[in-house]
N, C-alpha and C. Protein backbone atom coordinates (compact mmCIF):
# COMPACT_ATOMS: atom_id res chain seq x y z
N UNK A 1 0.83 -1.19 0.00
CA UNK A 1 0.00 0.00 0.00
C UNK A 1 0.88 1.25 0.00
N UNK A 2 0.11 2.35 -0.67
CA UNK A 2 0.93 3.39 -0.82
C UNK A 2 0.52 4.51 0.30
N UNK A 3 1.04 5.42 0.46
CA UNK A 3 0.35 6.34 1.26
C UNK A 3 0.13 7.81 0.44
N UNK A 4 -0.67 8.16 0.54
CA UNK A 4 -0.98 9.44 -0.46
C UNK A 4 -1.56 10.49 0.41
N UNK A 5 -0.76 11.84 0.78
CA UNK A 5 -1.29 12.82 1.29
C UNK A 5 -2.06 13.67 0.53
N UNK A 6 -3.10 14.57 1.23
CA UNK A 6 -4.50 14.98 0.53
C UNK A 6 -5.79 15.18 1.19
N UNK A 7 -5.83 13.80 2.12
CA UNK A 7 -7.23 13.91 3.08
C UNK A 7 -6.68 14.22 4.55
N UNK A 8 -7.14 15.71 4.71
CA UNK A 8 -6.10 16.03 5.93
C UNK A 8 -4.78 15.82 6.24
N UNK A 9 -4.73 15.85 7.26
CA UNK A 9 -3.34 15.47 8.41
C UNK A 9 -2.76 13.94 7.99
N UNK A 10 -3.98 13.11 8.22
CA UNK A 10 -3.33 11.55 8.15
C UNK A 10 -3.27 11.24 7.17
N UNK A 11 -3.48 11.55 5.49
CA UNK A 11 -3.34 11.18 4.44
C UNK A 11 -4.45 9.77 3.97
N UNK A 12 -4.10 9.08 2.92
CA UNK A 12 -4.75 7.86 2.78
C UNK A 12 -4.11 6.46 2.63
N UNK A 13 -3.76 5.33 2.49
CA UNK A 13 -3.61 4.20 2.83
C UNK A 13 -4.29 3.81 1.30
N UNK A 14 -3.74 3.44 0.00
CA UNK A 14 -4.43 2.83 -0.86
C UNK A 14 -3.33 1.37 -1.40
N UNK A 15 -4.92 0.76 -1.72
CA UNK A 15 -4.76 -0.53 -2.19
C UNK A 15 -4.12 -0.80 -3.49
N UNK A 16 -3.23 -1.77 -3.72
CA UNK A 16 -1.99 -1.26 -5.13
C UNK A 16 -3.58 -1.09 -6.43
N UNK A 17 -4.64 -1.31 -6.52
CA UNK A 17 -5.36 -0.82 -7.69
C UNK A 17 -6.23 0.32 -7.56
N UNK A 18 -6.44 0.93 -6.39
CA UNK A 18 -6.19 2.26 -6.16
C UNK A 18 -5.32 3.20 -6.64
N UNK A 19 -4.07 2.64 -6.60
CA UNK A 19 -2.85 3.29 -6.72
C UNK A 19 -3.18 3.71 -8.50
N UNK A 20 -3.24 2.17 -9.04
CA UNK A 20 -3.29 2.07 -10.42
C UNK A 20 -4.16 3.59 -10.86
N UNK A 21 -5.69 3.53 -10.47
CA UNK A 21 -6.49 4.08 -11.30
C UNK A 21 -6.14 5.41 -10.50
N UNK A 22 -5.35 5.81 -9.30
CA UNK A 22 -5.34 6.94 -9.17
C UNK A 22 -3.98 7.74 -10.11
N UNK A 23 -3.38 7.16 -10.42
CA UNK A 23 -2.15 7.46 -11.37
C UNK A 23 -2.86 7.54 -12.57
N UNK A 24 -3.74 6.65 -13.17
CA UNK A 24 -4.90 7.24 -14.24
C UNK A 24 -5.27 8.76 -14.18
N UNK A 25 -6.13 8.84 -13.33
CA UNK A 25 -6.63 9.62 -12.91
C UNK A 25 -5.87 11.31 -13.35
N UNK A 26 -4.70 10.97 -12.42
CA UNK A 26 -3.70 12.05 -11.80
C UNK A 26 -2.62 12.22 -13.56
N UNK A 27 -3.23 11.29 -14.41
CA UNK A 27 -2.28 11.20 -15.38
C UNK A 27 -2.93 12.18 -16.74
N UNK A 28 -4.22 11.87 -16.47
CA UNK A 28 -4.82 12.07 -17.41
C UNK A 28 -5.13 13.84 -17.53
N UNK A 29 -5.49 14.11 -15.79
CA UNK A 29 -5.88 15.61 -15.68
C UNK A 29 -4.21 16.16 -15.87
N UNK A 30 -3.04 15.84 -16.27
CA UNK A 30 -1.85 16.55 -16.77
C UNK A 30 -2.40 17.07 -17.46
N UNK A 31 -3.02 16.44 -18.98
CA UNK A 31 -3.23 16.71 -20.30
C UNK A 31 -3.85 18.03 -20.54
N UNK A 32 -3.14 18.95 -20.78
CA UNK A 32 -3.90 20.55 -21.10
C UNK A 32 -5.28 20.07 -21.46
N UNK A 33 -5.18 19.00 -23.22
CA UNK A 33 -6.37 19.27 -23.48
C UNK A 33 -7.41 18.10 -22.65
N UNK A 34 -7.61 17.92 -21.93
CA UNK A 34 -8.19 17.15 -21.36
C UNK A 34 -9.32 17.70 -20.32
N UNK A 35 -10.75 17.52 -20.86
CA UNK A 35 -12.17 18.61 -20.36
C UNK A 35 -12.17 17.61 -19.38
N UNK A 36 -12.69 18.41 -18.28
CA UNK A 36 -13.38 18.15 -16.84
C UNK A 36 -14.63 18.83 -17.28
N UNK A 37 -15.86 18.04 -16.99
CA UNK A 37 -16.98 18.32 -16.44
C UNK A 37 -17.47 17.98 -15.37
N UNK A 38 -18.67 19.01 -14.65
CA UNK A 38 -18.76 18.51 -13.34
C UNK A 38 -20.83 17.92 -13.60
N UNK A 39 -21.67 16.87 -13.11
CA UNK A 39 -22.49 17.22 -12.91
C UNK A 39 -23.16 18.22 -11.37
N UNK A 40 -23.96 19.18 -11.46
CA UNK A 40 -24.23 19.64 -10.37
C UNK A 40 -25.60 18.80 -9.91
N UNK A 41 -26.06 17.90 -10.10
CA UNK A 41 -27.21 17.38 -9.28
C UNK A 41 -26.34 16.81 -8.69
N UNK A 42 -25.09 15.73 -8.70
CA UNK A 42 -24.81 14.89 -7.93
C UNK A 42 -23.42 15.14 -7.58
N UNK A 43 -22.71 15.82 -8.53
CA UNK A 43 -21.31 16.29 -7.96
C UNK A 43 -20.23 15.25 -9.07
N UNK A 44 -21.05 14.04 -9.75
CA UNK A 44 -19.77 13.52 -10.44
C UNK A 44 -19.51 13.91 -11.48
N UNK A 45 -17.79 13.54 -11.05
CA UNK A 45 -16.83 14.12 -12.81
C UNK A 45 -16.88 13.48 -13.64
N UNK A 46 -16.37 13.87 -15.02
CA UNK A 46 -16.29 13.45 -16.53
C UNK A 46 -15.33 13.86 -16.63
N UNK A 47 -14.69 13.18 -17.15
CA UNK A 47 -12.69 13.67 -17.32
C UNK A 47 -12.95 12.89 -19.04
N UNK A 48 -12.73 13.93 -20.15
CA UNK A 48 -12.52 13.57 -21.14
C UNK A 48 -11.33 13.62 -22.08
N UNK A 49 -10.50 12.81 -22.40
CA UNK A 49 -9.34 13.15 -23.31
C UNK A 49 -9.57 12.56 -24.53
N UNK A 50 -9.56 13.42 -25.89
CA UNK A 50 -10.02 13.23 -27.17
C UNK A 50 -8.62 12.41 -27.24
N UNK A 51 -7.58 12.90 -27.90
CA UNK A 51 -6.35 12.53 -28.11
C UNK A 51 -6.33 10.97 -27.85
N UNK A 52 -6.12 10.28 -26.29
CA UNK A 52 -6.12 9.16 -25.76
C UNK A 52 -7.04 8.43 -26.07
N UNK A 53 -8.73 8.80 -26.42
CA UNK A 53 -9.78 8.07 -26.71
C UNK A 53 -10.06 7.61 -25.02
N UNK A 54 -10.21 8.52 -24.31
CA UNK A 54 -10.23 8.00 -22.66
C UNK A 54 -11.28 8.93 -21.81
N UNK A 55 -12.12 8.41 -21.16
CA UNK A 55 -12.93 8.66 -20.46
C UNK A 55 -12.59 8.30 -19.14
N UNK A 56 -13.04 9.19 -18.39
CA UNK A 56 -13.36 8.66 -16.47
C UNK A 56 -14.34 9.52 -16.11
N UNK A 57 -15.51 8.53 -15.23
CA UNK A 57 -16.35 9.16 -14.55
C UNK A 57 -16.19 8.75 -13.19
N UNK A 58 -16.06 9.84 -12.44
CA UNK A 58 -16.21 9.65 -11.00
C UNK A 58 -17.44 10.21 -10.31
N UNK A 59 -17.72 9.15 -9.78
CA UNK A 59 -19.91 8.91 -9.81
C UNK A 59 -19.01 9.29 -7.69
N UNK A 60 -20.25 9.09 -7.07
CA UNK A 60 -20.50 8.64 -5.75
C UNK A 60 -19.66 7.62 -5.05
N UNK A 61 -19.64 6.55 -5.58
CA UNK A 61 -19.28 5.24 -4.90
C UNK A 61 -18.50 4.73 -6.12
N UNK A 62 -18.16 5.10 -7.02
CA UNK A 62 -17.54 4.26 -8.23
C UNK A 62 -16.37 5.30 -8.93
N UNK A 63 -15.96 4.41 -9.81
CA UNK A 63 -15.08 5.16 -10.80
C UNK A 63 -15.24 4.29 -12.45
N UNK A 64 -15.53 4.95 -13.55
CA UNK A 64 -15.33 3.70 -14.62
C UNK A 64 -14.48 4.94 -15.15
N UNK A 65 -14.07 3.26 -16.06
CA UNK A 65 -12.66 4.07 -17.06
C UNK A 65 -12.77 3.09 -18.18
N UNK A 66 -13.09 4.30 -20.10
CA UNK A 66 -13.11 3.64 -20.56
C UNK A 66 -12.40 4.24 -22.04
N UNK A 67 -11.65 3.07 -22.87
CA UNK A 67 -11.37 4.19 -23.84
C UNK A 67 -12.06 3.39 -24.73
N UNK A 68 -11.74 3.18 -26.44
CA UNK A 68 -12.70 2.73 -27.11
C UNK A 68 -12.88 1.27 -27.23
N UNK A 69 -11.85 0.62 -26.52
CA UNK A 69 -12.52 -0.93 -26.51
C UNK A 69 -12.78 -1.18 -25.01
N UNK A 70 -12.42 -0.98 -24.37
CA UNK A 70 -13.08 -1.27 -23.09
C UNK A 70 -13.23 -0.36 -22.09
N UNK A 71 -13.98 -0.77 -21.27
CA UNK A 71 -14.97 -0.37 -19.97
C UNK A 71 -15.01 -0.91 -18.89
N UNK A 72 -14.21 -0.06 -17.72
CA UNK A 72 -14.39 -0.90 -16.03
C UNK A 72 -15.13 0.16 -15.28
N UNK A 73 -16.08 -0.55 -14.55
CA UNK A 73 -16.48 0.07 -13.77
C UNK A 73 -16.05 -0.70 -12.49
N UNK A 74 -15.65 0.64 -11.15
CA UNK A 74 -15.74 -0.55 -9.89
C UNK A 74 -16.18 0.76 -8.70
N UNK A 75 -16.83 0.05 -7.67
CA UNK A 75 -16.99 0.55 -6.88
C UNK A 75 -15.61 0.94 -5.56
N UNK A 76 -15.45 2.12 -5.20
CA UNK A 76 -14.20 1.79 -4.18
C UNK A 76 -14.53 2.67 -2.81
N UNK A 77 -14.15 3.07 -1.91
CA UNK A 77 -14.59 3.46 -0.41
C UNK A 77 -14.33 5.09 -0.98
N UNK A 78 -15.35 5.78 -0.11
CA UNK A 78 -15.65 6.91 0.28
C UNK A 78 -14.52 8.35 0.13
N UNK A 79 -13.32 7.74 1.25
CA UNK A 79 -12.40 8.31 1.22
C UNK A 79 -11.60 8.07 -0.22
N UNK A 80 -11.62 7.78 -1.18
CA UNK A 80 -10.69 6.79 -2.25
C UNK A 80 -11.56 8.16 -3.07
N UNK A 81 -12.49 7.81 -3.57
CA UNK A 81 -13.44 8.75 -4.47
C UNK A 81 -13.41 10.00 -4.01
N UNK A 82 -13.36 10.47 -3.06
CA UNK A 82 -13.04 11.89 -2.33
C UNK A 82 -12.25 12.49 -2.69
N UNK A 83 -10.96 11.70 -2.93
CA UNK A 83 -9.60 12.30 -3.11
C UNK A 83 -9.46 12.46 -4.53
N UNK A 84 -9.94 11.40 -5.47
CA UNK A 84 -10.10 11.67 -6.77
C UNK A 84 -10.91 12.65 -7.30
N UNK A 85 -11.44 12.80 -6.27
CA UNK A 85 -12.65 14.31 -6.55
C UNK A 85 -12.11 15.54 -6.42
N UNK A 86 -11.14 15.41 -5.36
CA UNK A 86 -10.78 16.69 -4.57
C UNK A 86 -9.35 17.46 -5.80
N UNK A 87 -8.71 16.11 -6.37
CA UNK A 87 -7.64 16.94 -7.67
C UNK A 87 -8.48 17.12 -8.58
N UNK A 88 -9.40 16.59 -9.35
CA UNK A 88 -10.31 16.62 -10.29
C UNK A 88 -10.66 18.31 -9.99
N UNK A 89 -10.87 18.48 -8.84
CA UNK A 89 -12.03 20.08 -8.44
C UNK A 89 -10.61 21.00 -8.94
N UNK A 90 -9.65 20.52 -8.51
CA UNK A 90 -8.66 21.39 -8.50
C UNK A 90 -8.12 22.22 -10.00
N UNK A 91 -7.45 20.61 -10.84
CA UNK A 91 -7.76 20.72 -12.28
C UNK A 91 -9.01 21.83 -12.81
N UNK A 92 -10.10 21.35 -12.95
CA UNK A 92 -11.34 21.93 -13.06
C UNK A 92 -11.55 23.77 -13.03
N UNK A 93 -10.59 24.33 -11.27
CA UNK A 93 -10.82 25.03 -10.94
C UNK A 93 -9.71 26.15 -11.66
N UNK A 94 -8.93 25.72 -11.92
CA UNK A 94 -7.63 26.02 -12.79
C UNK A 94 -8.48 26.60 -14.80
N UNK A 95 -9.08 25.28 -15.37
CA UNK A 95 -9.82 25.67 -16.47
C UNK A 95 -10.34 26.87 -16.42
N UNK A 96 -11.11 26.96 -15.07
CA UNK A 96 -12.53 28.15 -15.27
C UNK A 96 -11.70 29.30 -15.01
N UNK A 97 -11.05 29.45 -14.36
CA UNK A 97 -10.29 30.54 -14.03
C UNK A 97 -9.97 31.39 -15.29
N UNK A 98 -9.29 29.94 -16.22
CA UNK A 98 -8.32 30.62 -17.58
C UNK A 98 -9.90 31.02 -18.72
N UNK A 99 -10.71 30.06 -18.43
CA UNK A 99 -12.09 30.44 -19.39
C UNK A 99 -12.55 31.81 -18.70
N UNK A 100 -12.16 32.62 -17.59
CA UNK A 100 -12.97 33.44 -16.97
C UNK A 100 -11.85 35.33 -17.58
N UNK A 101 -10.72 34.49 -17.50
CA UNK A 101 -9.87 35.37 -18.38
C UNK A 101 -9.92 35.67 -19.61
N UNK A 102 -10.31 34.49 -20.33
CA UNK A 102 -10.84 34.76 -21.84
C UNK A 102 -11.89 35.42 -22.37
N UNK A 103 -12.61 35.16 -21.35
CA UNK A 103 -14.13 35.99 -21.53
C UNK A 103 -13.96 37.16 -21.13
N UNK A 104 -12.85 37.65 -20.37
CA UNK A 104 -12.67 39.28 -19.79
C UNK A 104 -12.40 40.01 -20.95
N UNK A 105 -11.27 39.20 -21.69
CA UNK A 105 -10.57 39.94 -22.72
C UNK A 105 -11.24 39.77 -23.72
N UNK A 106 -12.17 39.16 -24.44
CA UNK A 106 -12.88 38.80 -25.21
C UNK A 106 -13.93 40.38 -25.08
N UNK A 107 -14.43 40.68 -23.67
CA UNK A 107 -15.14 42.07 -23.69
C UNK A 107 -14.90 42.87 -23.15
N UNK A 108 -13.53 42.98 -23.32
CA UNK A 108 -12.65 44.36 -23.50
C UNK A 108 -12.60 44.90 -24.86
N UNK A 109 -12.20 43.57 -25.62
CA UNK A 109 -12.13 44.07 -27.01
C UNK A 109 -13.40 44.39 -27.70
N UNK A 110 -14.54 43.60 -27.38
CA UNK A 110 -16.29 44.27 -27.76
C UNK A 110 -16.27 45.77 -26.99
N UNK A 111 -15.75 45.75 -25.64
CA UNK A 111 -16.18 47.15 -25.55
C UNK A 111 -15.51 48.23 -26.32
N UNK A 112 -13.88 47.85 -26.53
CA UNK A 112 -13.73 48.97 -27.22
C UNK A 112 -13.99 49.09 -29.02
N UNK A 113 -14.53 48.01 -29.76
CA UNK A 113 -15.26 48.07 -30.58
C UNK A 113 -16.05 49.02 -30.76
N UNK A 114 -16.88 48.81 -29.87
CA UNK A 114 -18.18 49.28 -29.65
C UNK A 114 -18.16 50.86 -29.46
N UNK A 115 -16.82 51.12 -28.82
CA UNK A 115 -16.48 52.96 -28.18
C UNK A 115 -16.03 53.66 -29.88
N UNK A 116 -15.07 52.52 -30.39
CA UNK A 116 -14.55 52.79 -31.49
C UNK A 116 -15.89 53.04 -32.46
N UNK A 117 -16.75 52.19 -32.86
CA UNK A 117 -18.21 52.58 -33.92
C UNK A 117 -18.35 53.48 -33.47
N UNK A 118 -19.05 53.78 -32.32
CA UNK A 118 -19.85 54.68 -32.11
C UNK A 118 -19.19 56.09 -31.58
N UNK A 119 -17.96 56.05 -32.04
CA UNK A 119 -16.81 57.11 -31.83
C UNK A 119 -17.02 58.11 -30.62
N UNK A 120 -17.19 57.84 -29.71
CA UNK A 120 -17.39 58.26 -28.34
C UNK A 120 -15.97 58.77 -27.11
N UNK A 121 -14.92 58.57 -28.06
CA UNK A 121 -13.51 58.71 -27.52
C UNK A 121 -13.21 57.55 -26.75
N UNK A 122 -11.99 57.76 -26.45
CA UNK A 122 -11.00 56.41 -25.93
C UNK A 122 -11.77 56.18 -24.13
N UNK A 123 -11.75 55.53 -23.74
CA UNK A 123 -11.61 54.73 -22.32
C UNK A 123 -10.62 54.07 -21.59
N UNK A 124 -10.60 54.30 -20.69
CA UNK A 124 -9.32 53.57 -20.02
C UNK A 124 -10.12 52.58 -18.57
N UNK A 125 -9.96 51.13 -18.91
CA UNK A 125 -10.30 50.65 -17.89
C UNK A 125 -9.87 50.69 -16.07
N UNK A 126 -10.35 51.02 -15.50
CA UNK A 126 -9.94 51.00 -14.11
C UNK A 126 -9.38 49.47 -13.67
N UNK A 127 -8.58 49.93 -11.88
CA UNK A 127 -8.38 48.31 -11.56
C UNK A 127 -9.98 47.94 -11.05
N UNK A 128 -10.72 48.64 -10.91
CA UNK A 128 -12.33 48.17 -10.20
C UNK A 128 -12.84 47.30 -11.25
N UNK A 129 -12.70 47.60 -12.73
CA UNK A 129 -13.81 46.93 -13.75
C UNK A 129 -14.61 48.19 -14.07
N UNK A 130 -14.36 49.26 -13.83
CA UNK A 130 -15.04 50.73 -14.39
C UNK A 130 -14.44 51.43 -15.08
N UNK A 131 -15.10 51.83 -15.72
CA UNK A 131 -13.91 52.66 -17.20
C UNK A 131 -14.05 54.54 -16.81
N UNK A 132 -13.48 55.21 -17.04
CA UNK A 132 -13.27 56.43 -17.15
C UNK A 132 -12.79 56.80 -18.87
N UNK A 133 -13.61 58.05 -18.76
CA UNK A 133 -13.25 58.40 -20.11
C UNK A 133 -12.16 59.60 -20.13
N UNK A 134 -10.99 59.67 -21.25
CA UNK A 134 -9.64 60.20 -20.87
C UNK A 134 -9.82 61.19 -22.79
């Protein structure tokens, strides 16, 4: 058994096919292009990598992993799925961040489009998110 810190203070205690699918897991969210989705009714992930042809869903009580010829599903303990949840959120939380930057700059450049048509003079964005006109 390996020991893997993560769940608190005492870490976790996993079983060598634990180990396996958590090195999956931990391998797969490297992959830049590799989408995390979350469901919000229940909280489980979708880890998709086009490239690999590889799927993982991490449900409640389970994990399956499948690429295009096969499919495992298995059930594993509480704490085990937790922790695969808890880098998954992390990964995840990293995406939205950079999607939340794209969309900033994405309407910066509509706004000053928009100043530019309607020739209204230049703007200068504030650090608040409020523009002043200069």
């Amino acid at each position: 058994m390996a020991n893997f810190l993560g769940l608190g203070k005492k870490g976790i205690d996993l079983t060598e096919r634990e180990e396996y699918i958590f090195k999956i897991v931990e391998g797969i969210l490297k992959i830049e292009s590799t989408i995390i989705r979350v469901n919000p009714d229940n909280m489980d992930y979708f880890i998709h990598n086009e490239e690999n042809h590889l799927d993982i869903i991490i449900g409640g009580s389970y994990i399956a992993i499948t690429n295009t010829t096969t499919y495992v599903k298995e059930d594993f303990r509480g704490d085990f799925i937790d922790y695969c949840k808890s880098v998954s959120k992390v990964r995840a939380a990293k995406d939205r961040e950079i999607l939340k930057e794209q969309i900033m700059h994405r309407e910066i450049n509509m706004f000053e489009k928009i100043i530019n048509v309607l020739n209204i003079g230049d703007f200068k964005l504030l650090n608040d998110g409020k523009t002043t006109q200069v």
